[in-house]
C-alpha atoms as a PDB file:
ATOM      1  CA  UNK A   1      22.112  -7.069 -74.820  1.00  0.00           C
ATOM      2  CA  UNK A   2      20.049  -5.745 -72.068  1.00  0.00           C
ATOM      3  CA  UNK A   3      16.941  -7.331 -70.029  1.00  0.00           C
ATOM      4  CA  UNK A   4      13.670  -6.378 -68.710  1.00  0.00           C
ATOM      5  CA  UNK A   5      12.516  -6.372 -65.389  1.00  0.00           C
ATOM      6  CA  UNK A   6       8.822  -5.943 -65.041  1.00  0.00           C
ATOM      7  CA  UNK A   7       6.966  -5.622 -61.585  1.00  0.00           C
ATOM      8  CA  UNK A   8       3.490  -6.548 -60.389  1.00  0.00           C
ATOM      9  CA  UNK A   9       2.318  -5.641 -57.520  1.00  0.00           C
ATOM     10  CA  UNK A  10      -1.118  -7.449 -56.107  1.00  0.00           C
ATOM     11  CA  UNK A  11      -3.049  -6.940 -53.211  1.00  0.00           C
ATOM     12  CA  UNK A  12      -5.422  -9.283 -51.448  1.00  0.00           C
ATOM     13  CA  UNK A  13      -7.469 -10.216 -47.830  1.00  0.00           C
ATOM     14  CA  UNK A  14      -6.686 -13.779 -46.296  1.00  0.00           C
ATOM     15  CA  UNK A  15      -6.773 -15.940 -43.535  1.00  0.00           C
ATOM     16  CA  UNK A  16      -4.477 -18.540 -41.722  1.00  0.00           C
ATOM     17  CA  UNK A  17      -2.804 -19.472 -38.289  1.00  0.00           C
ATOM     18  CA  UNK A  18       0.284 -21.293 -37.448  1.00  0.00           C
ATOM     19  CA  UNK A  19      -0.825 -24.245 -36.526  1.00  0.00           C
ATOM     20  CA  UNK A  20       2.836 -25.642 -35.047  1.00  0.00           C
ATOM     21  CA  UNK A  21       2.981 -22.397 -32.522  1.00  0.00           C
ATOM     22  CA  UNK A  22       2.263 -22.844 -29.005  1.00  0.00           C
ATOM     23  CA  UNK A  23      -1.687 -22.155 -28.190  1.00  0.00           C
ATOM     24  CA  UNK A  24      -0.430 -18.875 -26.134  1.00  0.00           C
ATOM     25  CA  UNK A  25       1.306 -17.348 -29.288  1.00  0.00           C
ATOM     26  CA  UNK A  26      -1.075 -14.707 -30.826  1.00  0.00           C
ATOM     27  CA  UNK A  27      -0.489 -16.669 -34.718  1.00  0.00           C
ATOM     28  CA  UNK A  28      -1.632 -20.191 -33.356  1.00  0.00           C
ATOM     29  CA  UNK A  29      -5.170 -18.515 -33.296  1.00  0.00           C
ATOM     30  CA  UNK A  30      -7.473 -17.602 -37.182  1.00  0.00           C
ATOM     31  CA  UNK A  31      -6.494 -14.511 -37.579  1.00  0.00           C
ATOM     32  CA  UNK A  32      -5.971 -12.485 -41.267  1.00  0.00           C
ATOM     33  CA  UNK A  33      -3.477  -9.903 -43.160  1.00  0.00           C
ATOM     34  CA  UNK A  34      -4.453  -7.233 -45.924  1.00  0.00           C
ATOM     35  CA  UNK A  35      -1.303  -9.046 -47.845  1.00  0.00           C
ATOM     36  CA  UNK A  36       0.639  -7.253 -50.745  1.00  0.00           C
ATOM     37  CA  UNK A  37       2.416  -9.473 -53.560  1.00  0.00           C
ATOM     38  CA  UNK A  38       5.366  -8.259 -55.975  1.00  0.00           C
ATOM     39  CA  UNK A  39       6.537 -10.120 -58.980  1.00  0.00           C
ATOM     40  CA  UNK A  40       9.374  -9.146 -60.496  1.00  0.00           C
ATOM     41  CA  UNK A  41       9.810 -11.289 -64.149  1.00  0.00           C
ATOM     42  CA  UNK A  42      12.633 -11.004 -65.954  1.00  0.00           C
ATOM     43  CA  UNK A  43      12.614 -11.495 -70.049  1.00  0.00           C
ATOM     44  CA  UNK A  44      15.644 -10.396 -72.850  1.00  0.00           C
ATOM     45  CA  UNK A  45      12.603  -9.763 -75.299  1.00  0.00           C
ATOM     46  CA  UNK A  46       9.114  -8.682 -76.136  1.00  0.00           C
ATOM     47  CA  UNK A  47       6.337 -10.778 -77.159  1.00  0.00           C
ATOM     48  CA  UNK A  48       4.128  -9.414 -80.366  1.00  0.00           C
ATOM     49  CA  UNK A  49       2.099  -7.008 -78.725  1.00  0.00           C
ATOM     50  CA  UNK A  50       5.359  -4.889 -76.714  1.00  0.00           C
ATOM     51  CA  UNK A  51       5.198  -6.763 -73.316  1.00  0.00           C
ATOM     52  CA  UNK A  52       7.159  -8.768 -70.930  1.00  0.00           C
ATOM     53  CA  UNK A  53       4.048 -10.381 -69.798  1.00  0.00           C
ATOM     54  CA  UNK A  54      -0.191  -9.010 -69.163  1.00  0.00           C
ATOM     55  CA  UNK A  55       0.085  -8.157 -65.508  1.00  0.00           C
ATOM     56  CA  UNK A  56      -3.477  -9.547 -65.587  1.00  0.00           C
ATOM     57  CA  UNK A  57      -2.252 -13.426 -65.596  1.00  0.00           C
ATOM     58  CA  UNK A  58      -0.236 -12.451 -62.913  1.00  0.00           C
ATOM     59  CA  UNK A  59      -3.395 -10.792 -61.055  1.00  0.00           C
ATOM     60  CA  UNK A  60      -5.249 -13.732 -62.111  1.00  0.00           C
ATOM     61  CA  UNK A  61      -2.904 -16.281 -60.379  1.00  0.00           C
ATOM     62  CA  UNK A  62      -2.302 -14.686 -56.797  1.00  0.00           C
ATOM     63  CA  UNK A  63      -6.246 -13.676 -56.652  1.00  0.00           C
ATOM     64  CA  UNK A  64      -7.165 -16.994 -56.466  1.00  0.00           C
ATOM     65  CA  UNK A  65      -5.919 -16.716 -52.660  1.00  0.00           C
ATOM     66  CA  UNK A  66      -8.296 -13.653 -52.140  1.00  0.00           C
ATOM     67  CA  UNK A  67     -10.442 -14.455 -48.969  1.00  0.00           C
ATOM     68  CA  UNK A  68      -9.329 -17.391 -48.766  1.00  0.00           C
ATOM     69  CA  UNK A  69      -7.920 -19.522 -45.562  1.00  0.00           C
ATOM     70  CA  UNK A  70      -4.079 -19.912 -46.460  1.00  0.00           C
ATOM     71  CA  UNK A  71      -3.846 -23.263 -44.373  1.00  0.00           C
ATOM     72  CA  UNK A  72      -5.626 -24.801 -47.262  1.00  0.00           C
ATOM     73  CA  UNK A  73      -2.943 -23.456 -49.954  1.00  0.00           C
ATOM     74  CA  UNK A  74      -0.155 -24.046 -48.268  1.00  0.00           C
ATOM     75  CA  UNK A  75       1.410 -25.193 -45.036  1.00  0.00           C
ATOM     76  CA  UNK A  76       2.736 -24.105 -42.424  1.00  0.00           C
ATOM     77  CA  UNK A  77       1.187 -21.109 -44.124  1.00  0.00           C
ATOM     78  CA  UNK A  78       4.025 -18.273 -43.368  1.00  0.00           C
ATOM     79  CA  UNK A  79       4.729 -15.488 -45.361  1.00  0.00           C
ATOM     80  CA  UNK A  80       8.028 -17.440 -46.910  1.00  0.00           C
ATOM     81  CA  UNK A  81       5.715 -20.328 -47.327  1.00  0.00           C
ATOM     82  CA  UNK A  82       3.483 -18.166 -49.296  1.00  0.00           C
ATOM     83  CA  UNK A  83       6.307 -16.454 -51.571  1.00  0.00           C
ATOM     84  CA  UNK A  84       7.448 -20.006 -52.621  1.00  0.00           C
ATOM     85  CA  UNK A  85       4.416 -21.209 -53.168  1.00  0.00           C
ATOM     86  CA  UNK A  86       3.258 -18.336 -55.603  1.00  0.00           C
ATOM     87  CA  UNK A  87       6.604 -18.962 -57.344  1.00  0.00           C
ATOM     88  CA  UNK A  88       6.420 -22.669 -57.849  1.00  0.00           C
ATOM     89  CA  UNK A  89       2.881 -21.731 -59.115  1.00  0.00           C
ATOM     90  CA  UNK A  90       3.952 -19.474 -61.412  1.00  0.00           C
ATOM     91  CA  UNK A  91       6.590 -21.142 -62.476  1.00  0.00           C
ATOM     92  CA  UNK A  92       5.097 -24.424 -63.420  1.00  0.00           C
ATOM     93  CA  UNK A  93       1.689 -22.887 -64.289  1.00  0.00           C
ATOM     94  CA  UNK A  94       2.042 -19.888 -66.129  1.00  0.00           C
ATOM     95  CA  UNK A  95       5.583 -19.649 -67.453  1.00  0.00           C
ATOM     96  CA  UNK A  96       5.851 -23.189 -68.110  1.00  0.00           C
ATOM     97  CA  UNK A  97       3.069 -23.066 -70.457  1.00  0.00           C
ATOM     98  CA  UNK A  98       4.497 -19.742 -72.044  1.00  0.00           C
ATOM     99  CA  UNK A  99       8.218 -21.060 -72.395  1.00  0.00           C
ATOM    100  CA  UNK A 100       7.185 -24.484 -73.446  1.00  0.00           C
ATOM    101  CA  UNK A 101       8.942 -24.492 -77.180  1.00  0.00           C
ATOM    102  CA  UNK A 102      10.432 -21.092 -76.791  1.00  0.00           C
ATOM    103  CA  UNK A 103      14.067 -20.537 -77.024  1.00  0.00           C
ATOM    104  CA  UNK A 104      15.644 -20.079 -73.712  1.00  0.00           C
ATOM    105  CA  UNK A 105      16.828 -16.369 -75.069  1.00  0.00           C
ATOM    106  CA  UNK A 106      12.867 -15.823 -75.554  1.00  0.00           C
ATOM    107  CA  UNK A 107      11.766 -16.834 -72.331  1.00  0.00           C
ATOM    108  CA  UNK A 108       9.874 -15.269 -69.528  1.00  0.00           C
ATOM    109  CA  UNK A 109      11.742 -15.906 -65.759  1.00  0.00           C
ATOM    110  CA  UNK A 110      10.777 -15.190 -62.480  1.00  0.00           C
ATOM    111  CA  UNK A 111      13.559 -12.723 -60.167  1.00  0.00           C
ATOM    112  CA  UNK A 112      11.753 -12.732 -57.041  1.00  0.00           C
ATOM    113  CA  UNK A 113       8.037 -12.790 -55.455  1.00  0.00           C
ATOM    114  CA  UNK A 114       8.235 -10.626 -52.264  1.00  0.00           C
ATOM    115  CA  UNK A 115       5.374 -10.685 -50.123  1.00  0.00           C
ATOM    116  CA  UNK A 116       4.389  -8.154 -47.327  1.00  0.00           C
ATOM    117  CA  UNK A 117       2.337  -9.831 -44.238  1.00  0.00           C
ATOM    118  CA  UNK A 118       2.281  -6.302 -42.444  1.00  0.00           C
ATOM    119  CA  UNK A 119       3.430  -3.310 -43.894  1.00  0.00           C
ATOM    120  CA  UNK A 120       6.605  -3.679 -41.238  1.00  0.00           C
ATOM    121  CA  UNK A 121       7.228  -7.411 -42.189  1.00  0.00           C
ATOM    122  CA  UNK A 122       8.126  -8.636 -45.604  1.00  0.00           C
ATOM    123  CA  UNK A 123       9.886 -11.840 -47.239  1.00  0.00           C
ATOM    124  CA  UNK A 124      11.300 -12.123 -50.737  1.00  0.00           C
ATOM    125  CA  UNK A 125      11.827 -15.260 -52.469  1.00  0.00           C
ATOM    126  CA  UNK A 126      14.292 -15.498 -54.994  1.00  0.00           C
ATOM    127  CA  UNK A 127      13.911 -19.272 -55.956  1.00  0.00           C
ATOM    128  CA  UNK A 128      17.394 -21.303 -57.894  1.00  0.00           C
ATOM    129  CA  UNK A 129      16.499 -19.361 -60.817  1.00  0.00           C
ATOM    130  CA  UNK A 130      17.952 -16.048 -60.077  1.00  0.00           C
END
């Protein structure tokens, strides 16, 4: 039997600074990203309208961090930082709620949340899941 992989991919303006850097280093200071998200879920079956999962809960859950200062969501607030924190999120706030009294064949997982700080530098999380 096969499996689906289904990707979202979100984009959205924050804030933050690294608070534990030096004062000299350029990320101690508020500074922001135009950050980029992708969600990769993995599932062995449909639900009853065809899907793995709306990509709109998934939009729903990262947007929450648009415009936002980052320091307040998570800390320190780096870009592997972030990607763990959007999976723990999802994890326990979207999926758990789906798979709760679903049969682990039926389920929805998470494969990995990548997130791009720059369009050079990126960090995938792949959580004990996968």
């Amino acid at each position: 039997m096969g499996k689906f992989l289904v990707t979202k991919t979100i984009k959205f303006e924050a804030a933050h600074r690294l608070e534990s850097l030096p004062a000299e280093h350029q990320c101690s200071r508020p500074h922001g990203h135009s950050y980029k998200i992708e969600i990769t879920l993995t599932a062995k079956t449909l639900d009853q309208h065809g899907m793995v999962l709306d990509f709109d809960v998934l939009k729903r859950f990262v947007m929450q961090l648009d415009h936002q200062d980052l320091n307040g969501f998570v800390s320190p607030s780096t870009a592997e930082r972030l990607a763990q924190f959007i999976w723990d999120g999802l994890e326990h706030v979207v999926l758990g709620e789906m798979n709760r009294d679903t049969p682990i064949d039926k389920q929805v997982h998470i494969h990995a949340v990548t997130v791009w700080e720059t369009e050079n530098n990126k960090v995938t999380f792949l959580g004990a899941a996968t």
